[in-house]
N, C-alpha and C. Protein backbone atom coordinates (compact mmCIF):
# COMPACT_ATOMS: atom_id res chain seq x y z
N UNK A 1 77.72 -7.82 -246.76
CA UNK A 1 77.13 -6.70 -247.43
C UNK A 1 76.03 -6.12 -246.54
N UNK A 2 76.32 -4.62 -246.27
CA UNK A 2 75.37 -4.36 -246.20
C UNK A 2 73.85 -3.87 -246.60
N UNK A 3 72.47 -3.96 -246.08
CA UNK A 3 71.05 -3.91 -246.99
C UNK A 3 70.79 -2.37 -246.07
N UNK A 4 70.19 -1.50 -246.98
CA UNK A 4 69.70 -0.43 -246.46
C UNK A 4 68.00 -1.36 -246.24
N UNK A 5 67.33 -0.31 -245.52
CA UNK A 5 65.52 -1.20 -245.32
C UNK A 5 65.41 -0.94 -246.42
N UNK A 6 65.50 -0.35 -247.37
CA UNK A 6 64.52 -0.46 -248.65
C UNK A 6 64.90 -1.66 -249.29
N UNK A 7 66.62 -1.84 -249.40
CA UNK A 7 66.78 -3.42 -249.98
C UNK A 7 66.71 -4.84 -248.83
N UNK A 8 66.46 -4.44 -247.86
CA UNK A 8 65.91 -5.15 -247.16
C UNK A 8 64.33 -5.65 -247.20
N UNK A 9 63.44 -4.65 -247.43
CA UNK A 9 62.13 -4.72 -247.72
C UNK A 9 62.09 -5.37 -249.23
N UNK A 10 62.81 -4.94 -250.23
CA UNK A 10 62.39 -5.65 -251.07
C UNK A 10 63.06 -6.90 -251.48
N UNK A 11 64.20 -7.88 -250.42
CA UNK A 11 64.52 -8.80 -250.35
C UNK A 11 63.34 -9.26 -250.04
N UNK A 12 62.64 -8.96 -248.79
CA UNK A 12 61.37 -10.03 -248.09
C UNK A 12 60.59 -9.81 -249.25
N UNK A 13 59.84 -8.94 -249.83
CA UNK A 13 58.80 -9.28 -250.59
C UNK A 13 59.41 -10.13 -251.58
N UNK A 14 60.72 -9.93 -252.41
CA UNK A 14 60.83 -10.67 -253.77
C UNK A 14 60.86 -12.55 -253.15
N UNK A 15 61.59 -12.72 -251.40
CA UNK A 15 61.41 -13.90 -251.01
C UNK A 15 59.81 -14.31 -250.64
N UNK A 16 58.90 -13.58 -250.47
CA UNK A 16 57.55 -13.89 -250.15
C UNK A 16 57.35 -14.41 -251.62
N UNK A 17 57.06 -12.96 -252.85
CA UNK A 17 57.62 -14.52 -253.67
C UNK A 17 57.85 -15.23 -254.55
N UNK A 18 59.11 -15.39 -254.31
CA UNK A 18 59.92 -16.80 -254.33
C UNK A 18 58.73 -18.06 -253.65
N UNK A 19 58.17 -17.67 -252.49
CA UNK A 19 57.19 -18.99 -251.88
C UNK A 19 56.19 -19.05 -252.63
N UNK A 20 55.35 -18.07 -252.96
CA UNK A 20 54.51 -18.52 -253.75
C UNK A 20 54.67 -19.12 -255.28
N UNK A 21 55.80 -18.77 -255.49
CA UNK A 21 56.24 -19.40 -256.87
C UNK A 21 56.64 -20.60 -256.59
N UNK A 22 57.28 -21.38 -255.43
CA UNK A 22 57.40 -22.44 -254.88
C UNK A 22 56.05 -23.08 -254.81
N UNK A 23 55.00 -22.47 -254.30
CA UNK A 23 53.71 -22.85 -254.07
C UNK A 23 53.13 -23.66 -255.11
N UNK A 24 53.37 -22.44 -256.16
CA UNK A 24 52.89 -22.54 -257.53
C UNK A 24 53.42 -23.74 -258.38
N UNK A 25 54.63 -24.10 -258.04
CA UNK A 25 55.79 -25.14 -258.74
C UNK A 25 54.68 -26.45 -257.88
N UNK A 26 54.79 -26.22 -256.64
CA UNK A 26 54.18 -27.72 -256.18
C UNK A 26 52.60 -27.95 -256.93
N UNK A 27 52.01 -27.29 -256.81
CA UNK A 27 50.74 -27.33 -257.00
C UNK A 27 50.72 -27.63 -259.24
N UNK A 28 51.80 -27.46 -259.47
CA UNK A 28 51.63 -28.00 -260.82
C UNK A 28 52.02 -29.92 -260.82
N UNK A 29 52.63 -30.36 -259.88
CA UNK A 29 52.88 -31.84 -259.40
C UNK A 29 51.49 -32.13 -258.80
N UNK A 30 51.17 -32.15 -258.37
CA UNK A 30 49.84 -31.72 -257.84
C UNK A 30 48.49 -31.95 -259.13
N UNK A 31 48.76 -31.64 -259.46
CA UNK A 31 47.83 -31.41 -260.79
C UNK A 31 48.20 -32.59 -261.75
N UNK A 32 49.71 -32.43 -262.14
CA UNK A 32 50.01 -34.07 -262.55
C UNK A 32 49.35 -34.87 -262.24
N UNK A 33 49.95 -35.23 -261.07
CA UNK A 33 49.10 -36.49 -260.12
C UNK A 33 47.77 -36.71 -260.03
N UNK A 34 47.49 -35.84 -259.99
CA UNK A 34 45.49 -36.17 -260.09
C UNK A 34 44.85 -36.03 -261.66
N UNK A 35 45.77 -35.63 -262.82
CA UNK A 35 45.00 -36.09 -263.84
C UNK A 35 45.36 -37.66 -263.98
N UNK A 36 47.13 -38.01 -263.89
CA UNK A 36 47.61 -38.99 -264.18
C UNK A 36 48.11 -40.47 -263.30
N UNK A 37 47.77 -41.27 -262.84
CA UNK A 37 47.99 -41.95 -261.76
C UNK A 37 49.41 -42.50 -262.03
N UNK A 38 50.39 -42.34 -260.95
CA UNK A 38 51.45 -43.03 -260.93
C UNK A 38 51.83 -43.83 -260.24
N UNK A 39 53.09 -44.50 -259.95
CA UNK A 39 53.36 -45.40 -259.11
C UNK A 39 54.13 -44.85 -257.56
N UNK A 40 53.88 -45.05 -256.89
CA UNK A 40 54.74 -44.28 -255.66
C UNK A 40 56.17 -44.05 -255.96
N UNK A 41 56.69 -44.98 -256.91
CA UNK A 41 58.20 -44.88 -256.86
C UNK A 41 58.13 -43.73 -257.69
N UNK A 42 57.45 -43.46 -258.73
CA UNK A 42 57.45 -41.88 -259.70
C UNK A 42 56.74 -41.46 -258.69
N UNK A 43 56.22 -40.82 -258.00
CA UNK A 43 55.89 -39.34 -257.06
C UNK A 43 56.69 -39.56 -255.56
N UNK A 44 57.60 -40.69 -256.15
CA UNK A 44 59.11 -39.74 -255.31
C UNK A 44 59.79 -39.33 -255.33
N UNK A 45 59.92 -39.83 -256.80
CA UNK A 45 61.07 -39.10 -258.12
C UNK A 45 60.71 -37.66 -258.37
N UNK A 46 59.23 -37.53 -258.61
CA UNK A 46 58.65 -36.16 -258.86
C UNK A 46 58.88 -35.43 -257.25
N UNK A 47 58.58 -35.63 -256.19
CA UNK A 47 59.17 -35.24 -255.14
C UNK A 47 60.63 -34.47 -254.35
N UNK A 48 61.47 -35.43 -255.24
CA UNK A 48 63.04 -35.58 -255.22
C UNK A 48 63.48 -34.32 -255.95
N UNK A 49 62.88 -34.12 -257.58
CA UNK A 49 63.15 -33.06 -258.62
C UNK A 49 62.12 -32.23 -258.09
N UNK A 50 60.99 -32.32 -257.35
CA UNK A 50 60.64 -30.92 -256.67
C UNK A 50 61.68 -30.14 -255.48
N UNK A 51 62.04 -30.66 -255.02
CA UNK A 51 63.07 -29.66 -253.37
C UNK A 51 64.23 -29.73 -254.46
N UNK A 52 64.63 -30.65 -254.90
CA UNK A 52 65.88 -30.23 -256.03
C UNK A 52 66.08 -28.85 -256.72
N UNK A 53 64.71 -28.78 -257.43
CA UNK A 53 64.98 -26.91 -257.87
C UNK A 53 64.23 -25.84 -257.43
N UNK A 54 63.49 -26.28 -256.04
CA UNK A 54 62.65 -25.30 -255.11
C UNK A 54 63.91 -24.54 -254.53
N UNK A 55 64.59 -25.69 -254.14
CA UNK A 55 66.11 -25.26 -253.10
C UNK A 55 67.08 -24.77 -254.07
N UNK A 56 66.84 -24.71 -255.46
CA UNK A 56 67.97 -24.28 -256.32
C UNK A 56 67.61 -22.93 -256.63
N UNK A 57 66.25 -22.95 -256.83
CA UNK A 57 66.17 -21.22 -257.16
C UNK A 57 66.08 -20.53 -255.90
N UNK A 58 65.55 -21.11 -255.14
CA UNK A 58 66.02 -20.40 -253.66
C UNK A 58 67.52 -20.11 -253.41
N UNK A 59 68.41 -21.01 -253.82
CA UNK A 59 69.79 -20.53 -253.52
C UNK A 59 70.34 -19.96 -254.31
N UNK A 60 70.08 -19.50 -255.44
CA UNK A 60 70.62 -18.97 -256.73
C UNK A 60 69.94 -17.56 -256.20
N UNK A 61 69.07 -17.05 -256.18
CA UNK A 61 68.08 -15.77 -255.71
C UNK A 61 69.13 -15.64 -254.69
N UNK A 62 69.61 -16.12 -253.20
CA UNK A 62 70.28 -15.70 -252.30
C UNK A 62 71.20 -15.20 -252.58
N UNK A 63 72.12 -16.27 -253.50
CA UNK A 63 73.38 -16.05 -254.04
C UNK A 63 74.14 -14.67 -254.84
N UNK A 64 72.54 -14.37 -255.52
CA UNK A 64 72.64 -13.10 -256.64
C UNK A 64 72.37 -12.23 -255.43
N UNK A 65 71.22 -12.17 -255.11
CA UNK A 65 70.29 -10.63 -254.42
C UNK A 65 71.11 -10.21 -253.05
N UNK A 66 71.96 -11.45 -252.48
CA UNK A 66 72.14 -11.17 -250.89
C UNK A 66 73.74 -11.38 -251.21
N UNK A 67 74.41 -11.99 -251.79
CA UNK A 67 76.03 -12.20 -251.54
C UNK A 67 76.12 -13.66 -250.70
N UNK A 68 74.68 -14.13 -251.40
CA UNK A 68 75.25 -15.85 -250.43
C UNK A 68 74.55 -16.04 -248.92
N UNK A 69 74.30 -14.93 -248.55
CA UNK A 69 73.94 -14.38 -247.07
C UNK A 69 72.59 -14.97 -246.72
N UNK A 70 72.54 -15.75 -246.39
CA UNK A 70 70.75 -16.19 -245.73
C UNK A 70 70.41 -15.36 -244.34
N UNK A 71 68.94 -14.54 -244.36
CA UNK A 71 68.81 -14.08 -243.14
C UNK A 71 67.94 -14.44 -243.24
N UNK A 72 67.40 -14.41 -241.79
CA UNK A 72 66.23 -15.30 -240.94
C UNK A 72 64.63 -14.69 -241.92
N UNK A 73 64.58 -13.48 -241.80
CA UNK A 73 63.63 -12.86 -242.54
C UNK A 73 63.26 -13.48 -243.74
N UNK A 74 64.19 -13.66 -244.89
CA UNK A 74 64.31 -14.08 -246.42
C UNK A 74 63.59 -15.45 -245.75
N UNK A 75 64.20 -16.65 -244.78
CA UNK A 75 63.55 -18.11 -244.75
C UNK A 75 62.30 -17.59 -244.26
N UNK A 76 61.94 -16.38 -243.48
CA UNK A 76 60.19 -16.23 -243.13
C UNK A 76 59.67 -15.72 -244.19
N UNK A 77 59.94 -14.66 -245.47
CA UNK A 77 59.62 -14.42 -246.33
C UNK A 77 58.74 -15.89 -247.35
N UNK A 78 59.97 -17.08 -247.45
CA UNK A 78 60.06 -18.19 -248.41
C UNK A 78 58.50 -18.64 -247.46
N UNK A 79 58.69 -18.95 -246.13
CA UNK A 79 57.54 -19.62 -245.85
C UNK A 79 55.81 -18.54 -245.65
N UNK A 80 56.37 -17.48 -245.36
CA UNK A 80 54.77 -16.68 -245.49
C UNK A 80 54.31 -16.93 -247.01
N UNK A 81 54.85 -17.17 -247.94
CA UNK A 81 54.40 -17.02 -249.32
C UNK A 81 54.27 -18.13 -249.78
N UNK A 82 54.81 -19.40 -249.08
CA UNK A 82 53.76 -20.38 -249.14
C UNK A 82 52.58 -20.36 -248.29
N UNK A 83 52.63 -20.08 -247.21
CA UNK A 83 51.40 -19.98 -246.51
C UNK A 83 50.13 -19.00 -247.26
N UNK A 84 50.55 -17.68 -247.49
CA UNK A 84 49.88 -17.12 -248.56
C UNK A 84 49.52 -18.07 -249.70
N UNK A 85 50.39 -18.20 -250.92
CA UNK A 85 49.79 -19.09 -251.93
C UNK A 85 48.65 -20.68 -251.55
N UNK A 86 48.78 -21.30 -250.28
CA UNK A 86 47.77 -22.13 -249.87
C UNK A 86 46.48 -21.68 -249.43
């Protein structure tokens, strides 16, 4: 498929974010963890079900918005918007 720049531009921003909503997803584990103390084997589990649906709504968003299509931009989009949200 092809993206004109405007749906190109607003692929990168909706993937910028996608990172900060990723950001946002970690930083609620994050918050778990420091009200509640666990055992390492649960904040690997919590770890495991974090990239589990970081990488799911990331691929579901590709799947719909792009036709499946990963471009290099969308993975710099995902990571500027974590870098932003930190």
């Amino acid at each position: 498929m092809i993206l004109s720049l405007e749906g190109q531009c607003l692929l990168f921003l909706h993937t910028v974010l996608i990172g900060m909503a990723v950001g946002l997803f970690y930083d609620f584990f994050r918050t778990i963890r420091s009200l509640i103390r666990h055992p390492n084997v649960l904040v690997s589990f919590e770890d495991i079900v974090y990239w589990i649906v970081a990488v799911f709504v990331m691929f579901f968003y590709m799947l719909q918005a792009n036709d499946g299509e990963i471009r290099t931009f969308s993975i710099f989009g995902v990571f500027i918007g974590i870098v932003l949200y930190f």
